[in-house]
PDB file of N, CA and C in Angstrom:
ATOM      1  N   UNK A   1     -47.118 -50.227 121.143  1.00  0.00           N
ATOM      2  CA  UNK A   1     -47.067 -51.246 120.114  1.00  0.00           C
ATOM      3  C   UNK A   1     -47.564 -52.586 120.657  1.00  0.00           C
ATOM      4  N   UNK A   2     -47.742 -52.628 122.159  1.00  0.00           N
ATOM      5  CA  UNK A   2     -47.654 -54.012 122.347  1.00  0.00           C
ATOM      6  C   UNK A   2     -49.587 -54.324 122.281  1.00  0.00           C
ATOM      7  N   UNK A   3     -50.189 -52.978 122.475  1.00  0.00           N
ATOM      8  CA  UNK A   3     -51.495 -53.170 122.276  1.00  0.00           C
ATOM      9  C   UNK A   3     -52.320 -53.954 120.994  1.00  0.00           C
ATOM     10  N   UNK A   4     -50.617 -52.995 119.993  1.00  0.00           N
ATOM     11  CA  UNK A   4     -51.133 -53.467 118.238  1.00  0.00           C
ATOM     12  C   UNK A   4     -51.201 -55.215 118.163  1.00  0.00           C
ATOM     13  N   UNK A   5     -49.862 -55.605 118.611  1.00  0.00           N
ATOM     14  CA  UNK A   5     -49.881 -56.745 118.918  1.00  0.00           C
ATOM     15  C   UNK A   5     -50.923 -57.676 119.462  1.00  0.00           C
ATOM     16  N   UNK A   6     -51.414 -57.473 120.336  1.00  0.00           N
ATOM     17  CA  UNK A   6     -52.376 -57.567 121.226  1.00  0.00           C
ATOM     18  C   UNK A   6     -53.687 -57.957 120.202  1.00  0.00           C
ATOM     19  N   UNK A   7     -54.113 -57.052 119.775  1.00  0.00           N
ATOM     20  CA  UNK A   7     -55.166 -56.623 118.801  1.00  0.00           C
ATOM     21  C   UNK A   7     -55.220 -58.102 117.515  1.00  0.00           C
ATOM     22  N   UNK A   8     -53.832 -57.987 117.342  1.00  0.00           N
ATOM     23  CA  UNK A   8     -53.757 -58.750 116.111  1.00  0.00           C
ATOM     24  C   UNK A   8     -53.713 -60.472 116.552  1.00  0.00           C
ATOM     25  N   UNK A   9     -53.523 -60.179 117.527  1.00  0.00           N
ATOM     26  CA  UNK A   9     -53.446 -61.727 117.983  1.00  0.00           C
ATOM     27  C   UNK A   9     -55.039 -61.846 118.301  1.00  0.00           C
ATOM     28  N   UNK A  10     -55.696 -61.041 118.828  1.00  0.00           N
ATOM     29  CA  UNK A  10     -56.886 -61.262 119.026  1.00  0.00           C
ATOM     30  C   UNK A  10     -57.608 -61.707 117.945  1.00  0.00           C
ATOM     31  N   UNK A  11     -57.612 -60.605 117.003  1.00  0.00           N
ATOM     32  CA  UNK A  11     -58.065 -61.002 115.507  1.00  0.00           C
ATOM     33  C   UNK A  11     -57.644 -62.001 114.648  1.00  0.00           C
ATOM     34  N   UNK A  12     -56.598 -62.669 114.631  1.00  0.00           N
ATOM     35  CA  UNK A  12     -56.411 -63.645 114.092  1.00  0.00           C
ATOM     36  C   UNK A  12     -56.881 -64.879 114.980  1.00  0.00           C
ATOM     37  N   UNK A  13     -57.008 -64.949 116.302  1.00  0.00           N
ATOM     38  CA  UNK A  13     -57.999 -66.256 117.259  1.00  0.00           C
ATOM     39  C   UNK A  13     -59.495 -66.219 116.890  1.00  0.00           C
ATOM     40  N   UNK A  14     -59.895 -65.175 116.347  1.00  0.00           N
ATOM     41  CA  UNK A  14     -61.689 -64.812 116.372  1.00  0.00           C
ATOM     42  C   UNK A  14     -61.871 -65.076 114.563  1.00  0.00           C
ATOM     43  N   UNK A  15     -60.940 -64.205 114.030  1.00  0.00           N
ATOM     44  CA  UNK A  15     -61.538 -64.255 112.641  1.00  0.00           C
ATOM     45  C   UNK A  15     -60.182 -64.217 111.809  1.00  0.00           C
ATOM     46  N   UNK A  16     -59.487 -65.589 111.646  1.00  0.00           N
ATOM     47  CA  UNK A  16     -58.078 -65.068 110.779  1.00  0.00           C
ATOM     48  C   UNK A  16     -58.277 -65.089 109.574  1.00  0.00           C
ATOM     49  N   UNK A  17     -59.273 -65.105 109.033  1.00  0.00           N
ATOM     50  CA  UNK A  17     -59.733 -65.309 107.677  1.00  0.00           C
ATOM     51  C   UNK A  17     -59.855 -63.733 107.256  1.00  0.00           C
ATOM     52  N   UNK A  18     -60.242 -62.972 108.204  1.00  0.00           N
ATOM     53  CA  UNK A  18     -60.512 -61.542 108.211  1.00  0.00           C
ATOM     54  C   UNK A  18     -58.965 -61.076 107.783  1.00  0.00           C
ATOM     55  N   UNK A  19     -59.607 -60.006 106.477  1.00  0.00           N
ATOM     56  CA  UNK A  19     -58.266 -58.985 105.835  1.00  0.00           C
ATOM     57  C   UNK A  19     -57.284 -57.793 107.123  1.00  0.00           C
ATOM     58  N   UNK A  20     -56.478 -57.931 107.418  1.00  0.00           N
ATOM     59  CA  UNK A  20     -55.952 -57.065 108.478  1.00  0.00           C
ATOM     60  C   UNK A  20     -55.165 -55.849 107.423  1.00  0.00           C
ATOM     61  N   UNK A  21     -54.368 -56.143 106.417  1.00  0.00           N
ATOM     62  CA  UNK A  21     -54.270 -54.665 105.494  1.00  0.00           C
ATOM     63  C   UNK A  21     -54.097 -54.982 104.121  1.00  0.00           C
ATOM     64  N   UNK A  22     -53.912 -54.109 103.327  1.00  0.00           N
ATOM     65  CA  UNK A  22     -53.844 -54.417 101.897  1.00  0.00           C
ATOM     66  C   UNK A  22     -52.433 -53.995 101.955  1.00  0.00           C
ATOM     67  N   UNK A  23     -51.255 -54.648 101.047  1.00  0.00           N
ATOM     68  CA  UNK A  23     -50.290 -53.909 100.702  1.00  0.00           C
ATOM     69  C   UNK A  23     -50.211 -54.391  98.919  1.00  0.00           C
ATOM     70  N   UNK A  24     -49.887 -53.005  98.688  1.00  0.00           N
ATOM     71  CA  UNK A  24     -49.901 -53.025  96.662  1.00  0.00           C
ATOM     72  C   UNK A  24     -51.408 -53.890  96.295  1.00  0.00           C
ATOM     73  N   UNK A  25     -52.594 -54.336  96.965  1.00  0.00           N
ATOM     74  CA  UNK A  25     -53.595 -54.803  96.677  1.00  0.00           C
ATOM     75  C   UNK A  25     -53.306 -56.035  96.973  1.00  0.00           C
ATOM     76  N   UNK A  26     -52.436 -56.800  97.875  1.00  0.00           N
ATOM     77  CA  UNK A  26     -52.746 -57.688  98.199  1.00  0.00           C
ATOM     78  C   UNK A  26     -53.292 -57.815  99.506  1.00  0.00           C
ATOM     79  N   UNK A  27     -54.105 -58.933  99.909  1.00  0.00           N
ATOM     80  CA  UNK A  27     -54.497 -58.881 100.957  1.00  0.00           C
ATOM     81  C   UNK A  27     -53.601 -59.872 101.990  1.00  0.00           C
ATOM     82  N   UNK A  28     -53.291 -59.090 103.366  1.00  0.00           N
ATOM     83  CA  UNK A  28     -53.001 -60.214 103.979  1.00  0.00           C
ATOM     84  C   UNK A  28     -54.256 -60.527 105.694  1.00  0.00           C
ATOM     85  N   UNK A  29     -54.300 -61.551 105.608  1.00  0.00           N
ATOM     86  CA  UNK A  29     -55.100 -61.931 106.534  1.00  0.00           C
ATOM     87  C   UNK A  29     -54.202 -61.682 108.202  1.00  0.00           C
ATOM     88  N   UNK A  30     -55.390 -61.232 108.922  1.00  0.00           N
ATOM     89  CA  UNK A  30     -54.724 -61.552 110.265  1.00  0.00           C
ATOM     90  C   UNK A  30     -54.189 -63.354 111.064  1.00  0.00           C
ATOM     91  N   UNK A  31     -54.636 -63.603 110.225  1.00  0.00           N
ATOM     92  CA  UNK A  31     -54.063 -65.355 110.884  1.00  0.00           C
ATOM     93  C   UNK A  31     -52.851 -64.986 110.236  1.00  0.00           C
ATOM     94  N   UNK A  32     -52.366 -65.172 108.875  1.00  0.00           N
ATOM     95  CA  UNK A  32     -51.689 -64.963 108.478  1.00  0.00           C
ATOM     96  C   UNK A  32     -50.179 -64.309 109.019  1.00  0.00           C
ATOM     97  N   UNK A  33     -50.976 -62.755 109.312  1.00  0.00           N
ATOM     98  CA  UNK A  33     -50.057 -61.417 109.744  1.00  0.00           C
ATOM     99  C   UNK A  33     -49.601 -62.138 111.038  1.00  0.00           C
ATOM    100  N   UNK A  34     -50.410 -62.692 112.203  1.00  0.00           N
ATOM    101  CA  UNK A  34     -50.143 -63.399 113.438  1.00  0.00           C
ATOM    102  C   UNK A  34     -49.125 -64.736 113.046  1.00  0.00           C
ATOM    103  N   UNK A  35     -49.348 -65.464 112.292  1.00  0.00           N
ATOM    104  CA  UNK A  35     -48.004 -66.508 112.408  1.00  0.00           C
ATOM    105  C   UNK A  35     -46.886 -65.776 111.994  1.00  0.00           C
ATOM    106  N   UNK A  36     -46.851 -64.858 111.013  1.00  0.00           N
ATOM    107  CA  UNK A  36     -45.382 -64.798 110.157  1.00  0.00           C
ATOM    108  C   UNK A  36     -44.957 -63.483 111.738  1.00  0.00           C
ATOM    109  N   UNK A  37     -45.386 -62.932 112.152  1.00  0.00           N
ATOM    110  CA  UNK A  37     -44.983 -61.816 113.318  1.00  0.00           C
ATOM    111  C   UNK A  37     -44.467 -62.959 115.076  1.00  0.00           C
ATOM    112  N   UNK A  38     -45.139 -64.341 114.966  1.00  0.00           N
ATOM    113  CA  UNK A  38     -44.582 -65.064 116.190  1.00  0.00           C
ATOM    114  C   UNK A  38     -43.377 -65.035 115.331  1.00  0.00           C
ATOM    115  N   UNK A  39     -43.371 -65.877 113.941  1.00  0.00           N
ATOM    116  CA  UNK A  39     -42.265 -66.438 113.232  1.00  0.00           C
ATOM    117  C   UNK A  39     -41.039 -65.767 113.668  1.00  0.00           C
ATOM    118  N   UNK A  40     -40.875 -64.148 113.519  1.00  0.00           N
ATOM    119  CA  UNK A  40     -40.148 -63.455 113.300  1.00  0.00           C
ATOM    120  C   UNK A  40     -39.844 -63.216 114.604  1.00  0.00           C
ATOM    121  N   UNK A  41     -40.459 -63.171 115.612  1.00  0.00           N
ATOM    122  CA  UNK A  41     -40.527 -62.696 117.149  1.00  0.00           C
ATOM    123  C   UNK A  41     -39.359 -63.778 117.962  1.00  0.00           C
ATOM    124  N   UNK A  42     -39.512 -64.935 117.046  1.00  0.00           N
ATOM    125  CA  UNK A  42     -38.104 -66.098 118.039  1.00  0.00           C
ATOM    126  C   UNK A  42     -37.188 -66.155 117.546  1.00  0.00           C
ATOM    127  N   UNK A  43     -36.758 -65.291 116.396  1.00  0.00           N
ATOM    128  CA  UNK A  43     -35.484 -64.932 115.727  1.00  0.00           C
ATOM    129  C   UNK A  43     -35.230 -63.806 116.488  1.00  0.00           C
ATOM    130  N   UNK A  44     -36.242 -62.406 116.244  1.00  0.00           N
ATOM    131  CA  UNK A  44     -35.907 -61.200 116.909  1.00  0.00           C
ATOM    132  C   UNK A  44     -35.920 -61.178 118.238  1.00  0.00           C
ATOM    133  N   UNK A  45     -36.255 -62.331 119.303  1.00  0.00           N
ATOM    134  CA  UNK A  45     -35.577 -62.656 120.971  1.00  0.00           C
ATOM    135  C   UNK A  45     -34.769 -63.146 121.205  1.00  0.00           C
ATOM    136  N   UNK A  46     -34.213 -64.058 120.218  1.00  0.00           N
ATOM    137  CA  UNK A  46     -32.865 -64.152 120.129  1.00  0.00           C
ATOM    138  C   UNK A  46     -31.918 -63.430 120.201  1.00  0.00           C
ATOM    139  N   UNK A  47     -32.401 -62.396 119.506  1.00  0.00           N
ATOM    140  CA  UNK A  47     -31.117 -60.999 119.080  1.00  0.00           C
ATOM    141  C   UNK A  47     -31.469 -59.766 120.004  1.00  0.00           C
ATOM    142  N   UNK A  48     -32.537 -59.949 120.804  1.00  0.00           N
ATOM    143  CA  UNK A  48     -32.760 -58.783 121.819  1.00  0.00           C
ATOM    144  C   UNK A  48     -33.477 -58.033 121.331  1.00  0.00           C
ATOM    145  N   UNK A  49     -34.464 -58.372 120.131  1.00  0.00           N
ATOM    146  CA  UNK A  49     -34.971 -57.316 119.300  1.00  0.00           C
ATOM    147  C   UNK A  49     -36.156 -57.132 120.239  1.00  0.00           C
ATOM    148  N   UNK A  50     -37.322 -56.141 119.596  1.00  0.00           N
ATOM    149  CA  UNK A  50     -38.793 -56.175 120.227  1.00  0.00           C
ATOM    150  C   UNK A  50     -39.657 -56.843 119.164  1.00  0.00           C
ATOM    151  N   UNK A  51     -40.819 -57.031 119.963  1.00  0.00           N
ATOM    152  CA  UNK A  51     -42.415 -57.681 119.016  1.00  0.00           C
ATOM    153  C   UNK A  51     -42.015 -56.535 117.731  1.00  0.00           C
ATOM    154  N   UNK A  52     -41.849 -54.931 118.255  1.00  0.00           N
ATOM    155  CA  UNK A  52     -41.733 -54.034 116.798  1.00  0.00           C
ATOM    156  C   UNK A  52     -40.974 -54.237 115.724  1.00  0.00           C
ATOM    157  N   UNK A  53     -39.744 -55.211 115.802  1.00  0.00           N
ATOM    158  CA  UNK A  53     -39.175 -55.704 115.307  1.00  0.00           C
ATOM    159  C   UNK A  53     -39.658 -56.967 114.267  1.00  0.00           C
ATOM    160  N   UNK A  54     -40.391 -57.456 115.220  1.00  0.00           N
ATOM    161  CA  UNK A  54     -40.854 -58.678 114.361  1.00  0.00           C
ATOM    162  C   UNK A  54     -42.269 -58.628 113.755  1.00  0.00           C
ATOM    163  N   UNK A  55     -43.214 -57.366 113.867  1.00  0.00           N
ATOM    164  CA  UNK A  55     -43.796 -56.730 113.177  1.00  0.00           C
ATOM    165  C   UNK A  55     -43.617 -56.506 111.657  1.00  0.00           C
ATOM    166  N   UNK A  56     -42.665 -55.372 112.321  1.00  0.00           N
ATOM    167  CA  UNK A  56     -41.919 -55.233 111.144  1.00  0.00           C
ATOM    168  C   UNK A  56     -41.478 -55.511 109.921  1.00  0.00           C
ATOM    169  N   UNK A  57     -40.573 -56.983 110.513  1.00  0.00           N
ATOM    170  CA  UNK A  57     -40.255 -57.586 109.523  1.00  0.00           C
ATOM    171  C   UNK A  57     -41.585 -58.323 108.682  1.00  0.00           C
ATOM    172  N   UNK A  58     -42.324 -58.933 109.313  1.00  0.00           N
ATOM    173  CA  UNK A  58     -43.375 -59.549 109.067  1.00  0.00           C
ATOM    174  C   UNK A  58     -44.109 -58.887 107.904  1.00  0.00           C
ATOM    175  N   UNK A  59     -44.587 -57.636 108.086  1.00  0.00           N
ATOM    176  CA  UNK A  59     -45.338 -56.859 107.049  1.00  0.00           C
ATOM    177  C   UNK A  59     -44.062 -56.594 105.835  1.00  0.00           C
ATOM    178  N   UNK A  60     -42.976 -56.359 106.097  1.00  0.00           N
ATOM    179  CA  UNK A  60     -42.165 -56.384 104.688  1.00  0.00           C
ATOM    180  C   UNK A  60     -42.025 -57.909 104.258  1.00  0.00           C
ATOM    181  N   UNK A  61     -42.423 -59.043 105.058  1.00  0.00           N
ATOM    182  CA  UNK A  61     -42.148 -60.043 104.087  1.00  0.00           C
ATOM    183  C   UNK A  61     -43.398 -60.296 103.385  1.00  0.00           C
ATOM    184  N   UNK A  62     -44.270 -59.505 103.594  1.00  0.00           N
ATOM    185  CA  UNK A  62     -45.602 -59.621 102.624  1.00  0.00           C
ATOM    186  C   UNK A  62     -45.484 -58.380 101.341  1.00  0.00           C
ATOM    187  N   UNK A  63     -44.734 -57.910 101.324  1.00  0.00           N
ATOM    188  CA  UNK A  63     -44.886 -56.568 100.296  1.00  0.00           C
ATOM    189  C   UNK A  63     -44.634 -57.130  99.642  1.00  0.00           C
ATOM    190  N   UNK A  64     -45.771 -56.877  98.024  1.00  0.00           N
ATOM    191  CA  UNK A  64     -45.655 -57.415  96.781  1.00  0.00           C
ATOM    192  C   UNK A  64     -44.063 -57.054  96.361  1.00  0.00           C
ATOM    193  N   UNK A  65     -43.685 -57.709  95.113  1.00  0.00           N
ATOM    194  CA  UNK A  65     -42.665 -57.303  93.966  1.00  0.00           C
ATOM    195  C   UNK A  65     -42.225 -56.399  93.833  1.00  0.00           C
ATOM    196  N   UNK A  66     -43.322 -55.867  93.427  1.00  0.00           N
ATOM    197  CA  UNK A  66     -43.680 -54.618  92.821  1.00  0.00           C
ATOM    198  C   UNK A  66     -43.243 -53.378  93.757  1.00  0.00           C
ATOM    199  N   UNK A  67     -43.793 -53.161  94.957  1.00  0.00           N
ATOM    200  CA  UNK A  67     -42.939 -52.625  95.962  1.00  0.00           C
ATOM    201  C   UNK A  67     -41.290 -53.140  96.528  1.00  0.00           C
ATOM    202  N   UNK A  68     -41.024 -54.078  96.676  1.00  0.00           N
ATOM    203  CA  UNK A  68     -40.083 -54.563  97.223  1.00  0.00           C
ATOM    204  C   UNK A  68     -38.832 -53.822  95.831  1.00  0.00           C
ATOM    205  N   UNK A  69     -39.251 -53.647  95.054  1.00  0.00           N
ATOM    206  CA  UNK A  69     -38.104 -53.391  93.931  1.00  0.00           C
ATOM    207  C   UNK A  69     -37.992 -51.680  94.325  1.00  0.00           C
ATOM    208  N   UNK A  70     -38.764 -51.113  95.207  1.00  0.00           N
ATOM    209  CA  UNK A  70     -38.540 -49.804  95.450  1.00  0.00           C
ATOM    210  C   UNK A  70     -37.610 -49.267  96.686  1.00  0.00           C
ATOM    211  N   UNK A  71     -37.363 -47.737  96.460  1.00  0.00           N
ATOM    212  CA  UNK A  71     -35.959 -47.832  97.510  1.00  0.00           C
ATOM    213  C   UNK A  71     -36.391 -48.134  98.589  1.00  0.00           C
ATOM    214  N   UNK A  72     -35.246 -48.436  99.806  1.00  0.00           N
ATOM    215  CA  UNK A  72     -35.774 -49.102 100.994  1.00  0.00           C
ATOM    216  C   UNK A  72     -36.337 -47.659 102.152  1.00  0.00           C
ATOM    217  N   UNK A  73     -36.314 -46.542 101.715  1.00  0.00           N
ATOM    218  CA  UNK A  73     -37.156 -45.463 102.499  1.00  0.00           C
ATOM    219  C   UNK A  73     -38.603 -45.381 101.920  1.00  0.00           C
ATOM    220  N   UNK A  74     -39.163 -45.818 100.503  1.00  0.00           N
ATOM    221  CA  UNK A  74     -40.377 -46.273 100.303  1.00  0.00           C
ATOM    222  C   UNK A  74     -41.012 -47.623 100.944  1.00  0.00           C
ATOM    223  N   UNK A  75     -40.175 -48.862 101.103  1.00  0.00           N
ATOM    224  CA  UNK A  75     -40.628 -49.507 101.403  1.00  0.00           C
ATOM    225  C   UNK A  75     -41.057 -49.362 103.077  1.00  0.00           C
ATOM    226  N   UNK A  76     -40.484 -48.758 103.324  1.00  0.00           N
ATOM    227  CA  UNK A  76     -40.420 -48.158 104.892  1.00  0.00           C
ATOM    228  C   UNK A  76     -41.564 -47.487 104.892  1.00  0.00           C
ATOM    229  N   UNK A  77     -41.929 -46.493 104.741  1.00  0.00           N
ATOM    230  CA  UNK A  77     -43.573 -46.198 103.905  1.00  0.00           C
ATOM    231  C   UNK A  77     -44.560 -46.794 103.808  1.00  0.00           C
ATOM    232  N   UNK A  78     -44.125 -47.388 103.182  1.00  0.00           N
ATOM    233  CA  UNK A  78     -45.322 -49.323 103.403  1.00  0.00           C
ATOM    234  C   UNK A  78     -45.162 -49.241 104.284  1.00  0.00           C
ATOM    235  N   UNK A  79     -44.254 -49.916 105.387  1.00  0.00           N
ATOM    236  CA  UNK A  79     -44.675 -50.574 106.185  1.00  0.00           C
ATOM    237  C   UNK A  79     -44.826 -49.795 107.814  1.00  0.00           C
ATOM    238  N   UNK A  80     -45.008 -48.216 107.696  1.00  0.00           N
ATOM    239  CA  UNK A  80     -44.603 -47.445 108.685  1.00  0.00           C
ATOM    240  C   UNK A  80     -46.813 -47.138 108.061  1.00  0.00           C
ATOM    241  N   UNK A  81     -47.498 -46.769 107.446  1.00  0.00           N
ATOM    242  CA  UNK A  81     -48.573 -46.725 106.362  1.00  0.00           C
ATOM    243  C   UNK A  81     -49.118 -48.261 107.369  1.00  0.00           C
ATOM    244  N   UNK A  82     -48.731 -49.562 107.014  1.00  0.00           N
ATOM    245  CA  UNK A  82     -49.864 -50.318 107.592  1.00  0.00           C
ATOM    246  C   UNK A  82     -50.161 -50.481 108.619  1.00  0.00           C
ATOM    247  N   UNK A  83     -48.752 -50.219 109.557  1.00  0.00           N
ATOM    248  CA  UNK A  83     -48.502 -50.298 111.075  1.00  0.00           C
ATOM    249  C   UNK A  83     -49.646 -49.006 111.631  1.00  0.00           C
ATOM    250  N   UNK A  84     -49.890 -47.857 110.966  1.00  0.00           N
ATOM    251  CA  UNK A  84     -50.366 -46.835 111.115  1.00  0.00           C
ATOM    252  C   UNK A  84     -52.165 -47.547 110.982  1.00  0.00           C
ATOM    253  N   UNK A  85     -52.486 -47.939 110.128  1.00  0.00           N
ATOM    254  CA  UNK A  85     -53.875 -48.593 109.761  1.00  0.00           C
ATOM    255  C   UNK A  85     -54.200 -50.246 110.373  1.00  0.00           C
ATOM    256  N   UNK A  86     -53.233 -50.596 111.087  1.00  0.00           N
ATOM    257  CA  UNK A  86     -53.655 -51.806 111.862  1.00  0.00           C
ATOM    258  C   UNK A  86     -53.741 -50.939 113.385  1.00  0.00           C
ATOM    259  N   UNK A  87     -53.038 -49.727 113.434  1.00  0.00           N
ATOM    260  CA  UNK A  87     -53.255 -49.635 114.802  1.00  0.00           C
ATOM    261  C   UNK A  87     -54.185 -48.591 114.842  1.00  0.00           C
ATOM    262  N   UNK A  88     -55.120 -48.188 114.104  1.00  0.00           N
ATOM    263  CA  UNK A  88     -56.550 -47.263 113.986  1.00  0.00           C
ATOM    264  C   UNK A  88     -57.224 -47.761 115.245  1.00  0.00           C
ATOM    265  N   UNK A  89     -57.559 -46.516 115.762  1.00  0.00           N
ATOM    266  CA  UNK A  89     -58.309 -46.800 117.072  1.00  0.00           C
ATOM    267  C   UNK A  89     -57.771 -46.661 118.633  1.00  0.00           C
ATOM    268  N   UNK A  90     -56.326 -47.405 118.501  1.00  0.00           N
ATOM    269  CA  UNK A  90     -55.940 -47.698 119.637  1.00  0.00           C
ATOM    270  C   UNK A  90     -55.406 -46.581 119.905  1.00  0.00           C
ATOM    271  N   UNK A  91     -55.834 -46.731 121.655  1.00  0.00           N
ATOM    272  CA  UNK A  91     -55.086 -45.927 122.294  1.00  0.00           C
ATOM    273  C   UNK A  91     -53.823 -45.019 122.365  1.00  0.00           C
ATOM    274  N   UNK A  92     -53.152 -43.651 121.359  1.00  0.00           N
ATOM    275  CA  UNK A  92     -52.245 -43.560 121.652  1.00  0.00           C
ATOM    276  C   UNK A  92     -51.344 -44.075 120.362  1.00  0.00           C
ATOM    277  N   UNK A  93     -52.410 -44.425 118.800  1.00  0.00           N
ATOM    278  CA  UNK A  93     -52.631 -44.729 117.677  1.00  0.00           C
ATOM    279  C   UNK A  93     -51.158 -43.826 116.818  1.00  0.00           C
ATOM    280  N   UNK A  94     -51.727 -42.263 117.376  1.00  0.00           N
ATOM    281  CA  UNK A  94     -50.359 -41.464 116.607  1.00  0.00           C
ATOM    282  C   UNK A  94     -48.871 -41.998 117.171  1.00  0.00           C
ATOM    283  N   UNK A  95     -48.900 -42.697 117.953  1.00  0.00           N
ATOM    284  CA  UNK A  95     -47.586 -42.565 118.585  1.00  0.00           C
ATOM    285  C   UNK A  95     -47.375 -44.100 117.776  1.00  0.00           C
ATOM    286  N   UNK A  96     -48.063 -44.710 116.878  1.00  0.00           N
ATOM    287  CA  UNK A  96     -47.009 -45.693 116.764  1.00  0.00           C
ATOM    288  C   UNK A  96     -46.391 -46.100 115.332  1.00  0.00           C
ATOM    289  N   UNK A  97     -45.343 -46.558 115.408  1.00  0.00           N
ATOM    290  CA  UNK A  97     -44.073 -46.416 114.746  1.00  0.00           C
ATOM    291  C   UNK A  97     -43.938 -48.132 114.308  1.00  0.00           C
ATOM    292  N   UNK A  98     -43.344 -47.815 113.015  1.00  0.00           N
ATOM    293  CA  UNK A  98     -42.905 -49.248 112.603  1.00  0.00           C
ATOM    294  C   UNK A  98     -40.945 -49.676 113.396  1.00  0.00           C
ATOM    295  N   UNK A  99     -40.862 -48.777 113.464  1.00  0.00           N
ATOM    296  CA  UNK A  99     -39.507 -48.579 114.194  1.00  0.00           C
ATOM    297  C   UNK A  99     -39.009 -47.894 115.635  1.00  0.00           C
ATOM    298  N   UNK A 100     -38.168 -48.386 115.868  1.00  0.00           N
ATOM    299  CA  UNK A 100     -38.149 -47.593 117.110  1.00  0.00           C
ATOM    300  C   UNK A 100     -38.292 -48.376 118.570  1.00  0.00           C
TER     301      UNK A 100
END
């Protein structure tokens, strides 16, 4: 996971204007995806959490309405689905998890 990380920080320094995933058709940008994932990262080191943690949270605080009104093992879906398509490519890609 820490590669995904990695990746996304890269992409949001080069091109944060660039779409990093769609959720329910919205787009969120990697600048974007990169502040709200530090955001979440100095709450979740506080609490001993990991970067996966603040991933995590990050991509569910972008899920439209429209999803968010669905049960929380769909929304998990979402966000287990983008974690899966931001980390296309990388090394070791199947192994990663929105959790865990």
């Amino acid at each position: 996971m820490n590669d995904l990380i990695s990746r996304i920080e890269q992409r949001a320094e080069a091109m944060p204007w660039m779409t990093a995933v769609r959720l329910g058709g919205e787009a969120v940008t990697y600048g974007d995806l990169y502040q709200r994932v530090c955001a979440y990262d100095r709450v979740a080191s506080r609490h001993a959490l990991s970067e996966n943690a603040a991933l995590s949270a990050a991509l569910v605080s972008f899920l439209p309405e429209s999803v968010r009104r669905l049960a929380p093992e769909a929304q998990g879906r979402w966000v287990a689905d983008a974690v899966m398509w931001l980390g296309r490519g990388l090394s070791g890609s199947d192994s990663l998890s929105a959790v865990g």
